[in-house]
N, C-alpha and C. Protein backbone atom coordinates (compact mmCIF):
# COMPACT_ATOMS: atom_id res chain seq x y z
N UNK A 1 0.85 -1.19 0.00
CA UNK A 1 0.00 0.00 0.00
C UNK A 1 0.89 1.24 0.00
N UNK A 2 0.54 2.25 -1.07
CA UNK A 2 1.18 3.30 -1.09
C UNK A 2 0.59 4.80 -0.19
N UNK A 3 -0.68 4.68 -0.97
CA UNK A 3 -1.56 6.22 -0.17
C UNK A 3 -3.02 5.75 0.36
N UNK A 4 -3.01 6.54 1.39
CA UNK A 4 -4.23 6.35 1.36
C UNK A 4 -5.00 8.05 1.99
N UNK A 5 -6.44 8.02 0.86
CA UNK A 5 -6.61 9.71 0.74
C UNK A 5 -8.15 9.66 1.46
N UNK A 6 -8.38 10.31 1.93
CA UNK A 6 -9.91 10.79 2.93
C UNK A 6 -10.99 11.49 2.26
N UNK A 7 -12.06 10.98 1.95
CA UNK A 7 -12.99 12.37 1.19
C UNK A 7 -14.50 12.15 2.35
N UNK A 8 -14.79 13.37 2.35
CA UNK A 8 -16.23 13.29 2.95
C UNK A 8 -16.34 14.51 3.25
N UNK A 9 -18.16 14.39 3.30
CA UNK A 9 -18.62 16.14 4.07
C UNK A 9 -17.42 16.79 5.33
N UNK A 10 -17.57 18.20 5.63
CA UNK A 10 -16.97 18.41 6.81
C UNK A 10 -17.86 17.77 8.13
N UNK A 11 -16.78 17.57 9.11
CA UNK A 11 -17.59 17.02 10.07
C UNK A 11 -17.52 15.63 10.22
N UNK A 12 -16.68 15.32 9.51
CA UNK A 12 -16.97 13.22 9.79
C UNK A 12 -15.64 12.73 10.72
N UNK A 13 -14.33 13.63 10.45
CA UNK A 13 -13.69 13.50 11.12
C UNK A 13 -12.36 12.92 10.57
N UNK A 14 -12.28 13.60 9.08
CA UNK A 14 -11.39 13.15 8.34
C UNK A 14 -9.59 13.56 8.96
N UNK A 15 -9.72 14.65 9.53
CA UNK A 15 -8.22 15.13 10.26
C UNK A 15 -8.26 14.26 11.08
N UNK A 16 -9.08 13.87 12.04
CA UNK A 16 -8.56 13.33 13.26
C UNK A 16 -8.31 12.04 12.76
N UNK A 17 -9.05 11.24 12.33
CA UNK A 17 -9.20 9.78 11.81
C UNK A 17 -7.87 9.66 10.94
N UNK A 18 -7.50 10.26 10.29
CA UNK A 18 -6.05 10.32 9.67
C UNK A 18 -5.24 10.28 9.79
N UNK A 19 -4.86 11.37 11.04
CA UNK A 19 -3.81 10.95 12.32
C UNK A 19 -3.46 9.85 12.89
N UNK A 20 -5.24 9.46 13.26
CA UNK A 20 -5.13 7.60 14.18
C UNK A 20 -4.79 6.87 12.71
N UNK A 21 -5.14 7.01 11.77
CA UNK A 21 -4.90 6.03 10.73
C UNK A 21 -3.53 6.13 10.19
N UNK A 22 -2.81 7.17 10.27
CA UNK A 22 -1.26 6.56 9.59
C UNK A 22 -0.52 6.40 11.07
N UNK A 23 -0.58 7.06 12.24
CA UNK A 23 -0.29 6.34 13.20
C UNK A 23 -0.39 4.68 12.79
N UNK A 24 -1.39 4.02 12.76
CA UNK A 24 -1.77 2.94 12.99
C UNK A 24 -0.74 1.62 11.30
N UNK A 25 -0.88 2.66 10.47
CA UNK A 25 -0.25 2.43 9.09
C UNK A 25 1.24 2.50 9.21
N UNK A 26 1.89 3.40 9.92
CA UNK A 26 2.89 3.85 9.80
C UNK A 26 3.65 5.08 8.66
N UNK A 27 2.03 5.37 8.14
CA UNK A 27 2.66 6.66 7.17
C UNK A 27 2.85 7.93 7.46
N UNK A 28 3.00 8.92 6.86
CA UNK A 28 3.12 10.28 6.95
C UNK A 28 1.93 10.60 6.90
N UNK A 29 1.19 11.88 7.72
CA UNK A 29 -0.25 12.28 7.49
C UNK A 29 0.13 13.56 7.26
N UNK A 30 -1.20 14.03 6.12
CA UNK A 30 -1.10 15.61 5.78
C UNK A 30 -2.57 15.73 5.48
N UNK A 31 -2.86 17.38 5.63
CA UNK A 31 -4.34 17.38 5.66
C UNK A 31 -3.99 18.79 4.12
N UNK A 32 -4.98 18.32 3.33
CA UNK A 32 -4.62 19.33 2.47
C UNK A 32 -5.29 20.97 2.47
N UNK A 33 -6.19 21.07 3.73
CA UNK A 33 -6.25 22.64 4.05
C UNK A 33 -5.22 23.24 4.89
N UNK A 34 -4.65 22.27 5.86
CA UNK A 34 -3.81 22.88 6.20
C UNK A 34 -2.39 23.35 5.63
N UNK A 35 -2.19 22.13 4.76
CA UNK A 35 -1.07 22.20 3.95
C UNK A 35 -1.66 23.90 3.08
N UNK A 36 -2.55 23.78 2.39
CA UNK A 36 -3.00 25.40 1.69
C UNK A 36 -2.76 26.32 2.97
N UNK A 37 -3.23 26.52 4.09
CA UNK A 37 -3.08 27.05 4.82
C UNK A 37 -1.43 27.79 5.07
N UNK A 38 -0.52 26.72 5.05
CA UNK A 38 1.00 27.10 5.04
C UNK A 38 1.60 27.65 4.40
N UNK A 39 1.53 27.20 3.02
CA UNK A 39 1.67 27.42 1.77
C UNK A 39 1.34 29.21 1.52
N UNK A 40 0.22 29.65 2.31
CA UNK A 40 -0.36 30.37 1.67
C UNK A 40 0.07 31.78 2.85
N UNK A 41 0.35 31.57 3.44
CA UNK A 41 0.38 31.75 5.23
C UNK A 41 -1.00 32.58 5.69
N UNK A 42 -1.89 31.87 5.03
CA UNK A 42 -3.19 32.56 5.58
C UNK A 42 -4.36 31.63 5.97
N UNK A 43 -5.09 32.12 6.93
CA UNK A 43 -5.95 30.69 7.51
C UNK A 43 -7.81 30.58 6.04
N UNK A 44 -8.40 29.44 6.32
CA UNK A 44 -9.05 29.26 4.94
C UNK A 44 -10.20 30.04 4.90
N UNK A 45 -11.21 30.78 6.19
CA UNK A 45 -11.33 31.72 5.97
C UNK A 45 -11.15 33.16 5.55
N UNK A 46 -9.92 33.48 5.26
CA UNK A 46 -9.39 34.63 4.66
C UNK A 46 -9.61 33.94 2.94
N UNK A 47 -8.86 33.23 2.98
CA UNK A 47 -8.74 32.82 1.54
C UNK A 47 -10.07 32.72 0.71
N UNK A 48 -11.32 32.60 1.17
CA UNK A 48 -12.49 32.22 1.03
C UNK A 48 -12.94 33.77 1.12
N UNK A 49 -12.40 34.61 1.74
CA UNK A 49 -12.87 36.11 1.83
C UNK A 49 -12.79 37.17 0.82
N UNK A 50 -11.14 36.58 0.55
CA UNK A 50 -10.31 37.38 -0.65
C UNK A 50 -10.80 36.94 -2.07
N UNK A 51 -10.72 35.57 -2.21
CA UNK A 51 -10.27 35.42 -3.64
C UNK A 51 -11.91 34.45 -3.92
N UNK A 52 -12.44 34.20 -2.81
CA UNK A 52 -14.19 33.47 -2.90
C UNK A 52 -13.75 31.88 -2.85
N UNK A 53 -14.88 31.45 -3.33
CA UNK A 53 -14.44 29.73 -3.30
C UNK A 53 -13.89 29.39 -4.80
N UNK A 54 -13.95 30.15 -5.87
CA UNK A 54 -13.20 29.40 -6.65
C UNK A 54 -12.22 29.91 -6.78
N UNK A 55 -11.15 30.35 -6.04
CA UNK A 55 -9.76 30.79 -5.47
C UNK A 55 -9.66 30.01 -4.79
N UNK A 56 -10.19 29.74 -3.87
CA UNK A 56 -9.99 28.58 -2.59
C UNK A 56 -9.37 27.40 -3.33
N UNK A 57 -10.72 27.12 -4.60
CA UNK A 57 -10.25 25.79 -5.26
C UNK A 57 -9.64 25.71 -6.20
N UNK A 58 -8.97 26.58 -6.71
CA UNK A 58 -8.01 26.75 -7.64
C UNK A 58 -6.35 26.00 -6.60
N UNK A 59 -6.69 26.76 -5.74
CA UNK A 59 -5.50 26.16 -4.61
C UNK A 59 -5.18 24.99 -4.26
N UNK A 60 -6.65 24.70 -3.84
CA UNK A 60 -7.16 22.89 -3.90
C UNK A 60 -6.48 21.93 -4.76
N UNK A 61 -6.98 22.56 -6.01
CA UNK A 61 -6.69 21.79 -6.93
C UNK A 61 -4.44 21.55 -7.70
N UNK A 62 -4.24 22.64 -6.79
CA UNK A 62 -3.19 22.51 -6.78
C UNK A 62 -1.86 21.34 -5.72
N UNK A 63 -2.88 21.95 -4.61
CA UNK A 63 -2.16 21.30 -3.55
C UNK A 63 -2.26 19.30 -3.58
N UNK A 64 -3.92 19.59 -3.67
CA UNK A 64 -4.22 17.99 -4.04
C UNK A 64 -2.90 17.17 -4.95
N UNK A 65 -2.85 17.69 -6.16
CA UNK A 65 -1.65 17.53 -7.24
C UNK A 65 -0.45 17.27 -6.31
N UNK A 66 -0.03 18.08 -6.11
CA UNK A 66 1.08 17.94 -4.85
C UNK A 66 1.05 16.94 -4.11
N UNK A 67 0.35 17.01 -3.29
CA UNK A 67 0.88 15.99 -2.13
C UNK A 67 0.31 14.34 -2.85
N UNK A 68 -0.74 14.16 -3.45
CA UNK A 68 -0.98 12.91 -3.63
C UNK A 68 -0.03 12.12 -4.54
N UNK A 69 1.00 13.02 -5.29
CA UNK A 69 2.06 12.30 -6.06
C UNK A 69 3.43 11.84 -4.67
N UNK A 70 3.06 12.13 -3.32
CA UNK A 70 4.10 11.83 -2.83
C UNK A 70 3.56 10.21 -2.55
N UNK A 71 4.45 9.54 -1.49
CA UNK A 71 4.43 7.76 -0.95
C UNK A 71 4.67 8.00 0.09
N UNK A 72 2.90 6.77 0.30
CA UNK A 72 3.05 6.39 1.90
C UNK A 72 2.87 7.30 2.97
N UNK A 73 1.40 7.76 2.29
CA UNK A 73 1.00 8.93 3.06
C UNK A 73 -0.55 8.83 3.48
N UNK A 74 -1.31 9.19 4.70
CA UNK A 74 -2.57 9.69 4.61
C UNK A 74 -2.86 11.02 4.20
N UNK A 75 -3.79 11.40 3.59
CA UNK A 75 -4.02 12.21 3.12
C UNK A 75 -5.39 12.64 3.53
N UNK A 76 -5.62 13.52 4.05
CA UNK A 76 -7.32 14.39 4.61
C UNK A 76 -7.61 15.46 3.49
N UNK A 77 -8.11 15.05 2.88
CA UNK A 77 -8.73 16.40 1.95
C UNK A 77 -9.59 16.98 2.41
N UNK A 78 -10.10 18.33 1.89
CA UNK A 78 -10.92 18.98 2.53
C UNK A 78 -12.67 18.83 1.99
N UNK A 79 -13.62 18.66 2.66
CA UNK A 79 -14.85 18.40 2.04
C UNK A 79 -15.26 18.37 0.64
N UNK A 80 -14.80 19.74 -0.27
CA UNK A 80 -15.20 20.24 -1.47
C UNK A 80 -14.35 19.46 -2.58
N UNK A 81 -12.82 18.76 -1.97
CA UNK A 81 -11.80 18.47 -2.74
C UNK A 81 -12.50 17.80 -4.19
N UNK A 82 -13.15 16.79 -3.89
CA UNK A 82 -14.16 16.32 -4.59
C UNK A 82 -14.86 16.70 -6.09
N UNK A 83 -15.06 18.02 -5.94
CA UNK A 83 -15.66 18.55 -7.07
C UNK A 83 -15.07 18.89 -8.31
N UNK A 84 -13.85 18.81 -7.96
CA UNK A 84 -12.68 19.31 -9.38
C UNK A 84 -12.55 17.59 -9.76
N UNK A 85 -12.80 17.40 -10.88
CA UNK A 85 -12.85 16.50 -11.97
C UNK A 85 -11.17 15.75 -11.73
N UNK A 86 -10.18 16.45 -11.87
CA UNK A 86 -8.66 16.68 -11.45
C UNK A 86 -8.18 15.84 -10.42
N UNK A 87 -9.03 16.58 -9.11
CA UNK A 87 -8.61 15.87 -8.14
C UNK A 87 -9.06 14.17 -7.82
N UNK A 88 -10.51 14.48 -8.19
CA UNK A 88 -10.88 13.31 -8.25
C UNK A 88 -10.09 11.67 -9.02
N UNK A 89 -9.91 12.14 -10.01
CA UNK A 89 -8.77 11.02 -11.00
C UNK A 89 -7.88 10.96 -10.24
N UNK A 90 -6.99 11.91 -9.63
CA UNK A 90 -5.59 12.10 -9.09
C UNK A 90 -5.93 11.09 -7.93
N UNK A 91 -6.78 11.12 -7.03
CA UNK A 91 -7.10 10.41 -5.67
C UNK A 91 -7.15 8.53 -6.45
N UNK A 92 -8.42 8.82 -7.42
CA UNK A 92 -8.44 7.44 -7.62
C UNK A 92 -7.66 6.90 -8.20
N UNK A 93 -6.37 7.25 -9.21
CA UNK A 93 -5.31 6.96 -9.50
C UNK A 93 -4.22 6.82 -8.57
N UNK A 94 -3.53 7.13 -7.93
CA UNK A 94 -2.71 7.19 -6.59
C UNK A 94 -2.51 6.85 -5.33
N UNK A 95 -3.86 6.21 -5.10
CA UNK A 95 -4.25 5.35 -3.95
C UNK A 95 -5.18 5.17 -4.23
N UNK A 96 -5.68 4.39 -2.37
CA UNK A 96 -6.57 4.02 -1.94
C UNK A 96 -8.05 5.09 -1.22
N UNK A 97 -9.30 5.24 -1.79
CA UNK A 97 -10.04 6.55 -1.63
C UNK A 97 -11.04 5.74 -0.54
N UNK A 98 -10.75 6.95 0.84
CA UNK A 98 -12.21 5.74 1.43
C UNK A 98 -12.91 7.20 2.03
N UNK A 99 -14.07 6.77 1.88
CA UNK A 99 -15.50 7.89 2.19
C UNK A 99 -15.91 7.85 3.73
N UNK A 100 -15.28 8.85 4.76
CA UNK A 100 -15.99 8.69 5.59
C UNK A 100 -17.34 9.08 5.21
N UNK A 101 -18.25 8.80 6.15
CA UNK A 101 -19.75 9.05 6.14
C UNK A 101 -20.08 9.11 7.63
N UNK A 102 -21.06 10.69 7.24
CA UNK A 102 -21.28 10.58 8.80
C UNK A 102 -23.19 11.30 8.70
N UNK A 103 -24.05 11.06 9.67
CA UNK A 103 -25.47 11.76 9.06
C UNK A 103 -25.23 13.15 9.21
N UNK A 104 -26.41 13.69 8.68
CA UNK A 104 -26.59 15.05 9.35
C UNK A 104 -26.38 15.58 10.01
N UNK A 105 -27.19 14.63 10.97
CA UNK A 105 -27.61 15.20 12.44
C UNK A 105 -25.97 14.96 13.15
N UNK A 106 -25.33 13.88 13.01
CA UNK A 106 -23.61 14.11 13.46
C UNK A 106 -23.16 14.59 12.80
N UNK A 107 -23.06 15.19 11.39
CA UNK A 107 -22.29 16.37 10.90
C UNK A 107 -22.45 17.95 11.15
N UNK A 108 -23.90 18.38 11.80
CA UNK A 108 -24.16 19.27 12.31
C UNK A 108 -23.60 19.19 14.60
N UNK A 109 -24.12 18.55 14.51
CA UNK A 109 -23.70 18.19 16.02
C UNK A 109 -21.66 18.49 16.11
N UNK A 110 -21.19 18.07 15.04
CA UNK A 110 -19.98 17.88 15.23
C UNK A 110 -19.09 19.73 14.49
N UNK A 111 -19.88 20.35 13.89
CA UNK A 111 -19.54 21.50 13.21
C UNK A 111 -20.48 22.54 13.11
N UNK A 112 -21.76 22.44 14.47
CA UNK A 112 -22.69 23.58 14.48
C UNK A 112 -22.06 25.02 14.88
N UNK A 113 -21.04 24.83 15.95
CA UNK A 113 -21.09 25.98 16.45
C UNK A 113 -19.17 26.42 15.63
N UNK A 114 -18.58 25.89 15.07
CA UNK A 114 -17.35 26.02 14.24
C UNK A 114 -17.52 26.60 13.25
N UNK A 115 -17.01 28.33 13.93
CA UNK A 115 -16.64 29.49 13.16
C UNK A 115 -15.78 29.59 11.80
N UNK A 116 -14.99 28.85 11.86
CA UNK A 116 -13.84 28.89 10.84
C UNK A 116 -14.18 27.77 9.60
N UNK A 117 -15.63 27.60 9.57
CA UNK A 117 -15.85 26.75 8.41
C UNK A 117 -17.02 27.71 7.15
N UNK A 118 -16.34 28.60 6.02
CA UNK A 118 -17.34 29.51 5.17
C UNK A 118 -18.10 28.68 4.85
N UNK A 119 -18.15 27.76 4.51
CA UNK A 119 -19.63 27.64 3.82
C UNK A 119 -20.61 27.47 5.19
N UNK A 120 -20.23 27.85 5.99
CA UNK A 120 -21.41 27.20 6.99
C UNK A 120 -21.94 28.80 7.88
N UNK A 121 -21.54 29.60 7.44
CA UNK A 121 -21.56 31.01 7.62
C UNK A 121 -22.99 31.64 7.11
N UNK A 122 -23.90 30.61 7.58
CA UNK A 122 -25.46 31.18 6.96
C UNK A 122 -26.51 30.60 8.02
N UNK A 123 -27.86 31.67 7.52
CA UNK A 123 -28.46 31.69 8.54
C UNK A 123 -28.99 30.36 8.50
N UNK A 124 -28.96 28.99 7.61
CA UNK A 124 -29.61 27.83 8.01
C UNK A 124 -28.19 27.25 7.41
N UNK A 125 -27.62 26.73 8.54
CA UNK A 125 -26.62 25.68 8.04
C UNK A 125 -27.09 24.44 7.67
N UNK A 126 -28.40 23.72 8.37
CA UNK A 126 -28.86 22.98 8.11
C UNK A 126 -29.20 22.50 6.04
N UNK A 127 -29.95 23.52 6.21
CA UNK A 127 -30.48 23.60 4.53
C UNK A 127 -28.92 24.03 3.52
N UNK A 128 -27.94 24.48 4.00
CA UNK A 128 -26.79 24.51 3.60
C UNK A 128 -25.86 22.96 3.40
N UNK A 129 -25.78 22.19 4.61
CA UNK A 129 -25.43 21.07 4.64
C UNK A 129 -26.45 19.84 3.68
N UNK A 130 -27.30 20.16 3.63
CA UNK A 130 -28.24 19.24 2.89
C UNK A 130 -27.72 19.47 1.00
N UNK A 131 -27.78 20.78 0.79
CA UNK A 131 -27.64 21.73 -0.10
C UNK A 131 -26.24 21.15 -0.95
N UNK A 132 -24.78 21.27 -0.31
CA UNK A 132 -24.14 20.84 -0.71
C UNK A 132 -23.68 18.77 -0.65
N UNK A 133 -24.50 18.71 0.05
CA UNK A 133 -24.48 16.90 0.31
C UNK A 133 -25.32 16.55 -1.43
N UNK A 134 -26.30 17.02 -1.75
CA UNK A 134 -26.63 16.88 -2.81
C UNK A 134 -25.86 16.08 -4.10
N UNK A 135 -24.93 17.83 -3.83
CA UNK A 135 -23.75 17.90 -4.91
C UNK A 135 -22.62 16.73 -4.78
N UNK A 136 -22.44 16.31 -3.38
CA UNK A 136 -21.15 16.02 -3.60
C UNK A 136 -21.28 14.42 -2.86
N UNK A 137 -22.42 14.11 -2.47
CA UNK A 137 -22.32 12.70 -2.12
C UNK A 137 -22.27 11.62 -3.17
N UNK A 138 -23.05 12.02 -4.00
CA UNK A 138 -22.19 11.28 -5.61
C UNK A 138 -20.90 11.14 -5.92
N UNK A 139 -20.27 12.28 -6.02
CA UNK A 139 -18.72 12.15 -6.13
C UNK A 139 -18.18 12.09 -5.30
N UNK A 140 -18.55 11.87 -4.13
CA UNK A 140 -17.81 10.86 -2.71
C UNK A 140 -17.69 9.53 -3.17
N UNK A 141 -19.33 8.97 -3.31
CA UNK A 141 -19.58 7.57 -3.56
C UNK A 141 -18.61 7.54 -4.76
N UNK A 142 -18.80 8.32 -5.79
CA UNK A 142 -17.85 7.46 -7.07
C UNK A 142 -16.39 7.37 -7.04
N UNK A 143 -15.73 8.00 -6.46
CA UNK A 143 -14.43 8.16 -6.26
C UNK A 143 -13.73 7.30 -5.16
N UNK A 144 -15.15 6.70 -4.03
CA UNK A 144 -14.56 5.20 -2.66
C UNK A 144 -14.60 4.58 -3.57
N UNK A 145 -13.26 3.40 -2.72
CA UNK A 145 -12.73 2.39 -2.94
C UNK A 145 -13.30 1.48 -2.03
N UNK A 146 -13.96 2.47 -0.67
CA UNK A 146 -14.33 2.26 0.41
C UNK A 146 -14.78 3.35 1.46
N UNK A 147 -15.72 2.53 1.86
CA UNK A 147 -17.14 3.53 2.57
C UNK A 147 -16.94 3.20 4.17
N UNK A 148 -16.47 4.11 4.87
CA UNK A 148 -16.90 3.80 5.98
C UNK A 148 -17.74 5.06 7.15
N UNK A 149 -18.42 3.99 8.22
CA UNK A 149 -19.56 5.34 8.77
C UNK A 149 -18.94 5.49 9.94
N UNK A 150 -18.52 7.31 9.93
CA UNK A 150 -18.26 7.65 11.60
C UNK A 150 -19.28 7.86 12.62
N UNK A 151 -20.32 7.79 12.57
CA UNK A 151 -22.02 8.38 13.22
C UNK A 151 -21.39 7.79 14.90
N UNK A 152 -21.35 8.67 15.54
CA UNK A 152 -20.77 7.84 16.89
C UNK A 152 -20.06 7.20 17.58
N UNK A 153 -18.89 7.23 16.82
CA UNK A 153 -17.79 6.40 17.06
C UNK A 153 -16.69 7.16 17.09
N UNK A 154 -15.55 6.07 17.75
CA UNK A 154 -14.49 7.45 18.62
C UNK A 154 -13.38 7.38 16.97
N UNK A 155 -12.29 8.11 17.15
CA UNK A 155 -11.24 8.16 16.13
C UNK A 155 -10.38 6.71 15.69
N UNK A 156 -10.35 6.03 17.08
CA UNK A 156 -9.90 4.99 16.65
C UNK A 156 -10.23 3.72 16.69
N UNK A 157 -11.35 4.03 17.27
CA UNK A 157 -12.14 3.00 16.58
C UNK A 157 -12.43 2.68 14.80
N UNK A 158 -13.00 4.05 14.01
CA UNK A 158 -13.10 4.05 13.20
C UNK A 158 -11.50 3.90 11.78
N UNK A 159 -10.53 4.54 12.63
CA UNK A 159 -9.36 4.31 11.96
C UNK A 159 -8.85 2.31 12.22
N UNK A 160 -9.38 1.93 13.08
CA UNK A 160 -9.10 -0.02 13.01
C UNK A 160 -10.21 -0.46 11.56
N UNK A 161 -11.31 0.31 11.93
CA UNK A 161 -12.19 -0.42 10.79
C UNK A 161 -11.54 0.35 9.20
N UNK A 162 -10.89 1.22 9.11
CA UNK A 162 -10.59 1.61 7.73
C UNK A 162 -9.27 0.43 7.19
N UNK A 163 -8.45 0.38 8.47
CA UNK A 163 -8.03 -0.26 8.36
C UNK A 163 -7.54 -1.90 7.84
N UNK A 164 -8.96 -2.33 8.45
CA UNK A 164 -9.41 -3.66 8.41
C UNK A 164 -9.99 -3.65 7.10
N UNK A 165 -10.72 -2.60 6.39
CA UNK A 165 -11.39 -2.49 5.07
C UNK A 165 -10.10 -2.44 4.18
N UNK A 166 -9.23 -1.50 4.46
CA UNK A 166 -7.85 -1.64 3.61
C UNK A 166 -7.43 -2.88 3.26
N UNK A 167 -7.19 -3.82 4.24
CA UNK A 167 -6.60 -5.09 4.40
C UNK A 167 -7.42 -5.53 3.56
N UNK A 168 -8.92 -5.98 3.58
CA UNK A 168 -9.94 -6.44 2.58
C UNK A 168 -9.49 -5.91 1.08
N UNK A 169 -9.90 -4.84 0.76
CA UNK A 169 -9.66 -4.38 -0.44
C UNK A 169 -8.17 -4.54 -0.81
N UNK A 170 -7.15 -4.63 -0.43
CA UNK A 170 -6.30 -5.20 -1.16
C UNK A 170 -6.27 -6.66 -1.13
N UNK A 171 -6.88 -7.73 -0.65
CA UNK A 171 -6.73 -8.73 -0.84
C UNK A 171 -7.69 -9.68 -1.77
N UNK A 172 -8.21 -8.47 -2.35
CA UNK A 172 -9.48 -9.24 -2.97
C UNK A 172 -8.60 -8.67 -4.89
């Protein structure tokens, strides 16, 4: 196994689970907002202020490029990574793509009151979160290799079961 890359709504717990998961792998972990974040030396609300979201993802689509050509890495992308056509190939070419999944009601519970997330900067985050799940739970689903659900479960718990799904999917 070379990579393995994270896609899902915000809120499922793709940073933390990433951490426990190359801990657990033994790889390098990188989250690719933060990596933009460094890169850029500005945090992703600014960037989202200045240049809007398709600046944001122009960046995205850069950084993604970047880091997924490295080895032996987890990789946390950021919710939206998804939507660029680009990134998507790049993930499913280069590794292993697994979908956290988490409901609503724990993706709101887990990112209701978290300031530093723009798209959620409206008066119904709810109908916002539904809004973009639309868009992008398709190209979650098409881009896993593997699906797994965080709804209640701790970090490492869920990083043994990605795990254990890894092991599966390469042996089949």
């Amino acid at each position: 196994m070379e990579n393995v890359f994270l896609v899902g709504p915000m809120g499922v717990g793709k940073t933390t689970v990433g951490k426990v998961l190359a801990a657990q792998l033994d790889l390098e972990f990188y989250d690719s907002d933060r990596e933009i974040e460094e890169a850029t030396g500005a945090d992703i609300p600014w960037i989202f202020d200045v240049e809007g979201e398709a600046g944001f993802r122009l960046r995205e689509i850069r950084m993604i490029d970047q880091l997924s050509t490295k080895k032996n890495i987890v990789l946390a992308t950021g919710g939206g990574a998804v939507l660029a056509e680009e990134n998507r190939n790049w993930l499913k070419a280069r590794g292993i793509v697994v979908y956290l999944r988490a409901t609503l009601a724990q993706q709101l519970e887990r990112t209701g009151r978290d300031k530093t997330r723009p798209l959620l900067q409206t008066p119904d985050p709810v109908k916002k979160i539904k809004e973009i799940m639309e868009i992008r739970e398709p190209l979650y689903l098409d881009v896993a290799d593997i699906i797994v659900d965080t709804n209640s479960r701790n970090p490492r718990s869920v990083g043994k079961e990605v795990g254990r799904q890894i092991n599966i999917y390469l042996s089949e």
